[in-house]
PDB file of N, CA and C in Angstrom:
ATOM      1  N   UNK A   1     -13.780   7.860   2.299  1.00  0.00           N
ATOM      2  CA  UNK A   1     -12.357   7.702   2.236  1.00  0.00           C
ATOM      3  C   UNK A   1     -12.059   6.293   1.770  1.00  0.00           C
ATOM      4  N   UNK A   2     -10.944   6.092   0.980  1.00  0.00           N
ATOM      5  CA  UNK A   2     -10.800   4.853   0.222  1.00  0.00           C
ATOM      6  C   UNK A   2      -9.608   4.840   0.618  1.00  0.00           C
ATOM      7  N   UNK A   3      -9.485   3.584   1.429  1.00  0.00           N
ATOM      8  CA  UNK A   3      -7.984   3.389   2.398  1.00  0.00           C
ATOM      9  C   UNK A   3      -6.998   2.139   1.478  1.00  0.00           C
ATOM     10  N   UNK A   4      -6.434   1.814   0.234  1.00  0.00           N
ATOM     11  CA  UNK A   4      -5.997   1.049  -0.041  1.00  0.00           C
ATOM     12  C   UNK A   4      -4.352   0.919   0.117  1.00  0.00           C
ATOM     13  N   UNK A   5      -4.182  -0.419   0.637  1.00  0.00           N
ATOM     14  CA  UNK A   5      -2.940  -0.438   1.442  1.00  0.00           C
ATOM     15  C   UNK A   5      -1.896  -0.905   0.715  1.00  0.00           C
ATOM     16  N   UNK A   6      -2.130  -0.817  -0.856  1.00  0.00           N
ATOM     17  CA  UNK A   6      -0.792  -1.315  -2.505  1.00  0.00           C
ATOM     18  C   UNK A   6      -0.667   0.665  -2.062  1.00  0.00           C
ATOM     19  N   UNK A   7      -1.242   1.510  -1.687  1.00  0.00           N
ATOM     20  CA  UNK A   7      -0.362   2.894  -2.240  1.00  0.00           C
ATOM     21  C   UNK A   7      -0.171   3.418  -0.602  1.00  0.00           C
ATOM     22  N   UNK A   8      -0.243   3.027   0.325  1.00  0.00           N
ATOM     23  CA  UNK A   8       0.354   3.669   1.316  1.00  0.00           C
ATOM     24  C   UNK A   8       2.060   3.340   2.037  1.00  0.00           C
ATOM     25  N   UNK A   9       2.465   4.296   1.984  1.00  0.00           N
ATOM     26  CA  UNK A   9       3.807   4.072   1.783  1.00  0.00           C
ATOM     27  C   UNK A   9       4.041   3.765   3.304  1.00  0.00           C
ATOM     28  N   UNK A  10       3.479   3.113   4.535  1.00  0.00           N
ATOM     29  CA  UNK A  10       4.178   2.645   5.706  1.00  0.00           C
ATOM     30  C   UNK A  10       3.912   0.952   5.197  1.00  0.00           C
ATOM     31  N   UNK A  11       3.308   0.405   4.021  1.00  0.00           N
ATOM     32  CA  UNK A  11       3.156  -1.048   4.130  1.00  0.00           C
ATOM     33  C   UNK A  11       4.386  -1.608   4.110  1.00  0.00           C
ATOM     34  N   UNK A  12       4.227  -3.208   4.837  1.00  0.00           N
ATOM     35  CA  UNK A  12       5.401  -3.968   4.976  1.00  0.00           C
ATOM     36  C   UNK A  12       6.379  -3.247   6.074  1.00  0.00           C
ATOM     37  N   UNK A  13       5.842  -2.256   6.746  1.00  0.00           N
ATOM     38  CA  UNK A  13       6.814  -1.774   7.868  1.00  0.00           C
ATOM     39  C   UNK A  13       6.075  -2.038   8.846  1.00  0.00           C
ATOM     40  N   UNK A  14       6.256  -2.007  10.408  1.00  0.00           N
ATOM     41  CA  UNK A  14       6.206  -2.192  11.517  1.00  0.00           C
ATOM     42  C   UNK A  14       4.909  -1.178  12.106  1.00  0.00           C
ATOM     43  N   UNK A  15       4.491  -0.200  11.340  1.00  0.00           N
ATOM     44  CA  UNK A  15       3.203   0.328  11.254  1.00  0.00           C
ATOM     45  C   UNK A  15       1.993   0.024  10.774  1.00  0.00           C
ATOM     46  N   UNK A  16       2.180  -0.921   9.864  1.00  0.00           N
ATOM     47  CA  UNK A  16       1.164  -1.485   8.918  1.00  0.00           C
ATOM     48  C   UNK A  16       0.510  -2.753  10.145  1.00  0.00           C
ATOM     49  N   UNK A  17       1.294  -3.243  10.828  1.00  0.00           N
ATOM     50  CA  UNK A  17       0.694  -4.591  11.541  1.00  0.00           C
ATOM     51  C   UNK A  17      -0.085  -3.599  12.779  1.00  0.00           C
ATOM     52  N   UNK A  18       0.128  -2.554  13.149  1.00  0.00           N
ATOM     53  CA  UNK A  18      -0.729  -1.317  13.990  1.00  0.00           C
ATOM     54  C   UNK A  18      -1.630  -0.611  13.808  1.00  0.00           C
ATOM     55  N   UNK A  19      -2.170  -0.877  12.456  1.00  0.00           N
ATOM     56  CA  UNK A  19      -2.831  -0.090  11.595  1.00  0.00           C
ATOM     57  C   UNK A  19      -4.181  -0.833  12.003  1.00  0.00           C
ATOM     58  N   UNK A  20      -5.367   0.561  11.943  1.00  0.00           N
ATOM     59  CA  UNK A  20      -6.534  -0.284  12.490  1.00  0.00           C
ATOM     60  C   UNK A  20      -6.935  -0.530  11.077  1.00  0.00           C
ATOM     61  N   UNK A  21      -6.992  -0.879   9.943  1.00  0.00           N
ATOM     62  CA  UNK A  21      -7.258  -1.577   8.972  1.00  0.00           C
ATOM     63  C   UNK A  21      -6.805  -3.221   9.036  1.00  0.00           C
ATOM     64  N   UNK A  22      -5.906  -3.315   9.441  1.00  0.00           N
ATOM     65  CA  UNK A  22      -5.344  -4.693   9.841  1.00  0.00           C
ATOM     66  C   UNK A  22      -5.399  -5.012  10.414  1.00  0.00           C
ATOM     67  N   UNK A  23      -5.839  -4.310  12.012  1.00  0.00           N
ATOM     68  CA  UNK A  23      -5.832  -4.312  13.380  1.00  0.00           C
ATOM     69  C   UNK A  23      -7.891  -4.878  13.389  1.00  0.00           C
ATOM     70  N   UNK A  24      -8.490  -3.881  12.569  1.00  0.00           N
ATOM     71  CA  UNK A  24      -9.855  -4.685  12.551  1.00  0.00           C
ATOM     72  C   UNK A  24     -10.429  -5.335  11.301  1.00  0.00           C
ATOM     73  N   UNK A  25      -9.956  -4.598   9.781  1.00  0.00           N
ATOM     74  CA  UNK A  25     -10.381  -5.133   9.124  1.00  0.00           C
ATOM     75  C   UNK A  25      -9.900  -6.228   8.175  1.00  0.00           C
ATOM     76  N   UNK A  26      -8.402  -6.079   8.000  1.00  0.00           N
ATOM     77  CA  UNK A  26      -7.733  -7.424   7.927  1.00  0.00           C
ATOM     78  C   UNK A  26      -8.013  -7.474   5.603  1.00  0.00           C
ATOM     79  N   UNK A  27      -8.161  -5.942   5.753  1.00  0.00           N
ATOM     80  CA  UNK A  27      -8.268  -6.445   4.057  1.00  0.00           C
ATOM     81  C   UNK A  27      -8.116  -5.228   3.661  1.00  0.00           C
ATOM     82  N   UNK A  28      -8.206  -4.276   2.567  1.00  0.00           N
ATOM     83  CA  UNK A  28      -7.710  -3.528   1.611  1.00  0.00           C
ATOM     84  C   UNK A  28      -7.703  -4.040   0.568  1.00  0.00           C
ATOM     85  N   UNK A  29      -8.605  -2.927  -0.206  1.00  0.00           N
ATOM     86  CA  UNK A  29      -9.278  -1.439  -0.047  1.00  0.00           C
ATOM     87  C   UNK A  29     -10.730  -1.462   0.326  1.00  0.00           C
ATOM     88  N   UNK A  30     -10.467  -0.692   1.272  1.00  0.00           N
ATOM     89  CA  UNK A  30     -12.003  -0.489   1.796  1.00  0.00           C
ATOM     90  C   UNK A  30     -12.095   1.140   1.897  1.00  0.00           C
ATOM     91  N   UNK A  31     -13.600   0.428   1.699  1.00  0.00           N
ATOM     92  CA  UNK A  31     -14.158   2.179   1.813  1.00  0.00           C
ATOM     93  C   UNK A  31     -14.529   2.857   2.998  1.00  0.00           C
ATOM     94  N   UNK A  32     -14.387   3.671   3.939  1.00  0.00           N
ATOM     95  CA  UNK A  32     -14.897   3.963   5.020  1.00  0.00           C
ATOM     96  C   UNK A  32     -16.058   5.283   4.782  1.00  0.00           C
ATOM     97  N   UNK A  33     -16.807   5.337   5.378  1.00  0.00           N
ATOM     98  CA  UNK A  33     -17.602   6.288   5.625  1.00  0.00           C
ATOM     99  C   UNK A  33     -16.924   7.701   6.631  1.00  0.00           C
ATOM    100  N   UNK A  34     -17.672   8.640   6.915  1.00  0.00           N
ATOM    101  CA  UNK A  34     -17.627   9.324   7.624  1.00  0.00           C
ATOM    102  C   UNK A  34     -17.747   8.993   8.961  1.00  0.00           C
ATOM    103  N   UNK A  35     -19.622   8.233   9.219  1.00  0.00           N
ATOM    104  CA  UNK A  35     -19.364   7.931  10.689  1.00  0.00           C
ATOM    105  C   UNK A  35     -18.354   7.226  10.996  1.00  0.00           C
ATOM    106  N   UNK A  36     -17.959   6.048  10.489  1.00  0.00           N
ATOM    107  CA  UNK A  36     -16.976   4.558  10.328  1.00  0.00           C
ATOM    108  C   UNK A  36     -15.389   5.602  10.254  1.00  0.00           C
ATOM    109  N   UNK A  37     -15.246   6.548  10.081  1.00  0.00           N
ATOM    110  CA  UNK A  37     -14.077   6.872  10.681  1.00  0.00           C
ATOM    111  C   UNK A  37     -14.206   7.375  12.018  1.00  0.00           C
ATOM    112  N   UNK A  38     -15.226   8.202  11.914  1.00  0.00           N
ATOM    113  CA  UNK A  38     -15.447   8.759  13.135  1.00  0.00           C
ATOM    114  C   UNK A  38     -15.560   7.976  14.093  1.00  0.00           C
ATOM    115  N   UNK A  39     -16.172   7.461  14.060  1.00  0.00           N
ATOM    116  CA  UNK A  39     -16.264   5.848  15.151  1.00  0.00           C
ATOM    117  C   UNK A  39     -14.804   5.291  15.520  1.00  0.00           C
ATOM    118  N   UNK A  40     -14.322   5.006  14.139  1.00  0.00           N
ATOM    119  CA  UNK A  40     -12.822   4.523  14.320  1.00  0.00           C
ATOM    120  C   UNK A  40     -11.802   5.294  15.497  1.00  0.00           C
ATOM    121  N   UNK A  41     -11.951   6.737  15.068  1.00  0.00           N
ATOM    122  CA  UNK A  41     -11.606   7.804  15.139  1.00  0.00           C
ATOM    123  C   UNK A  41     -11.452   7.984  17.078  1.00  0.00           C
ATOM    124  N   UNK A  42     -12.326   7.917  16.880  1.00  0.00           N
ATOM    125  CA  UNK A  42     -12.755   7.810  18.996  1.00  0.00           C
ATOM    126  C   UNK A  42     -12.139   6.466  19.291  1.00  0.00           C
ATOM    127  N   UNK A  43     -12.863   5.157  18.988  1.00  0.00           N
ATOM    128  CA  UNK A  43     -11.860   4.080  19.552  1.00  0.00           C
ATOM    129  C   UNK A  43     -10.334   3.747  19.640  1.00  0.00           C
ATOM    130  N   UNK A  44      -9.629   4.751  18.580  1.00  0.00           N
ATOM    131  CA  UNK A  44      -8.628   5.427  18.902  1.00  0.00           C
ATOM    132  C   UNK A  44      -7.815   5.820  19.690  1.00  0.00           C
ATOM    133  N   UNK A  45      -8.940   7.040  19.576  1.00  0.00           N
ATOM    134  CA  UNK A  45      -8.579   7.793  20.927  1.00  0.00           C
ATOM    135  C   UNK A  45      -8.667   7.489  22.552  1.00  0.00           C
ATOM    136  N   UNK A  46      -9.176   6.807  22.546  1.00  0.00           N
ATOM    137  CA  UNK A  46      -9.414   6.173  23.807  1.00  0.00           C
ATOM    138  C   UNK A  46      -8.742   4.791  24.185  1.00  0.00           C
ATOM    139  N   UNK A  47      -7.903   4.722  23.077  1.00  0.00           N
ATOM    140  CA  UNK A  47      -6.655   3.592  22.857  1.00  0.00           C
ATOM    141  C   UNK A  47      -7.490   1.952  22.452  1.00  0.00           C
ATOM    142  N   UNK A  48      -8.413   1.770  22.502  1.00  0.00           N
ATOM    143  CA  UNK A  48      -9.176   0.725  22.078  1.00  0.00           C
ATOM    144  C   UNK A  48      -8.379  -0.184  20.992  1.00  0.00           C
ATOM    145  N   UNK A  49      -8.081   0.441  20.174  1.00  0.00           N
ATOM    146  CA  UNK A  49      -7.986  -0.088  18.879  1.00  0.00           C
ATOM    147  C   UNK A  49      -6.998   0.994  18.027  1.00  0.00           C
ATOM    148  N   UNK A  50      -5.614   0.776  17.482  1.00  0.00           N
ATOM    149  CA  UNK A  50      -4.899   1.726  17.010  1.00  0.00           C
ATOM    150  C   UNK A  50      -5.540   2.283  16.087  1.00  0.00           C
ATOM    151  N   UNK A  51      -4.827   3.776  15.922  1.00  0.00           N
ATOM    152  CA  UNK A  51      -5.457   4.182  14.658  1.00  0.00           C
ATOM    153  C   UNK A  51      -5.007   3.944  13.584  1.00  0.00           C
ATOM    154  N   UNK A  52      -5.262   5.161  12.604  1.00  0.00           N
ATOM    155  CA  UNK A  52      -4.951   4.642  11.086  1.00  0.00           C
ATOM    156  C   UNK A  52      -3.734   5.002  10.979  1.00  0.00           C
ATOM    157  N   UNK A  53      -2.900   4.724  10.235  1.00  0.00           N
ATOM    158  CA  UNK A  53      -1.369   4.755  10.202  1.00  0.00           C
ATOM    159  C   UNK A  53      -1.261   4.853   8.240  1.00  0.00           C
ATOM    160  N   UNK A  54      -2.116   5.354   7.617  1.00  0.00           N
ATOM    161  CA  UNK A  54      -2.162   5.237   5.877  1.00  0.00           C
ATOM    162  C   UNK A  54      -1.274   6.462   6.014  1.00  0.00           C
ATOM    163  N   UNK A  55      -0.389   6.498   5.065  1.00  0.00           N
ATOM    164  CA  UNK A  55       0.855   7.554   4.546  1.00  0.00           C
ATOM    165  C   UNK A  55       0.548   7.310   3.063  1.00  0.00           C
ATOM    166  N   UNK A  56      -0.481   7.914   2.408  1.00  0.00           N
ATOM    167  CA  UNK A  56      -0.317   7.987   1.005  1.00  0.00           C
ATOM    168  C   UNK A  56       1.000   8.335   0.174  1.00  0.00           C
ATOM    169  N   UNK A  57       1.498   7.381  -0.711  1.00  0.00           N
ATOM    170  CA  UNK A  57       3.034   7.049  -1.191  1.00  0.00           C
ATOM    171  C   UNK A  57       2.645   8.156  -2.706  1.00  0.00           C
ATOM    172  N   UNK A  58       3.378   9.488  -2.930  1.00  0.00           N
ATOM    173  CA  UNK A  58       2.846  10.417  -4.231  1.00  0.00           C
ATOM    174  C   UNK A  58       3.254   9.938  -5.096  1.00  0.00           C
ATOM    175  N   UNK A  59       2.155   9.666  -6.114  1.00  0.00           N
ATOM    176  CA  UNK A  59       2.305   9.273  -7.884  1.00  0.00           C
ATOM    177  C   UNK A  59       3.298  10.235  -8.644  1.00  0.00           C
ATOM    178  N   UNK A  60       3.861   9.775  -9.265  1.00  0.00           N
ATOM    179  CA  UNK A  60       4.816  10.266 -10.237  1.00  0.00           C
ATOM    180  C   UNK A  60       3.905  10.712 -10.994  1.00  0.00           C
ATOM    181  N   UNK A  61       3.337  11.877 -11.663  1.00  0.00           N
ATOM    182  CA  UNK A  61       2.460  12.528 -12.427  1.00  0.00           C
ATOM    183  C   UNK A  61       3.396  13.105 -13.711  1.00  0.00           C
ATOM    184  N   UNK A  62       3.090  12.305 -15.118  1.00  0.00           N
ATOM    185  CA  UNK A  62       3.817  12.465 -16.284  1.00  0.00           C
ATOM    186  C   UNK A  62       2.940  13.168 -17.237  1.00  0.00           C
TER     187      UNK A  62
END
């Protein structure tokens, strides 16, 4: 999964500073793996660390 945070449409809102991309990794675009979400995924859930908050923003397709 390729999380880049120029096309997700919650950036610059009050979700983006909650976002565990910013919350751990502090940069964009990164690539995550499967386990590395999954991992993410549980620390999550168990409130550790927010989750992902990416809202892919749809391309105008011409």
């Amino acid at each position: 999964m390729l999380i880049d945070c120029e096309s997700c449409a919650m950036r610059e809102t009050a979700a983006c500073g909650d976002c565990v991309v910013t919350y751990l990794l502090d940069e964009a675009p990164v690539e995550l793996t499967e386990a590395t979400r999954t991992a993410l995924a549980n620390l999550a859930d168990h409130g550790l660390v927010p989750g992902l908050k990416l809202v892919p923003r749809e391309r105008n397709v011409s």
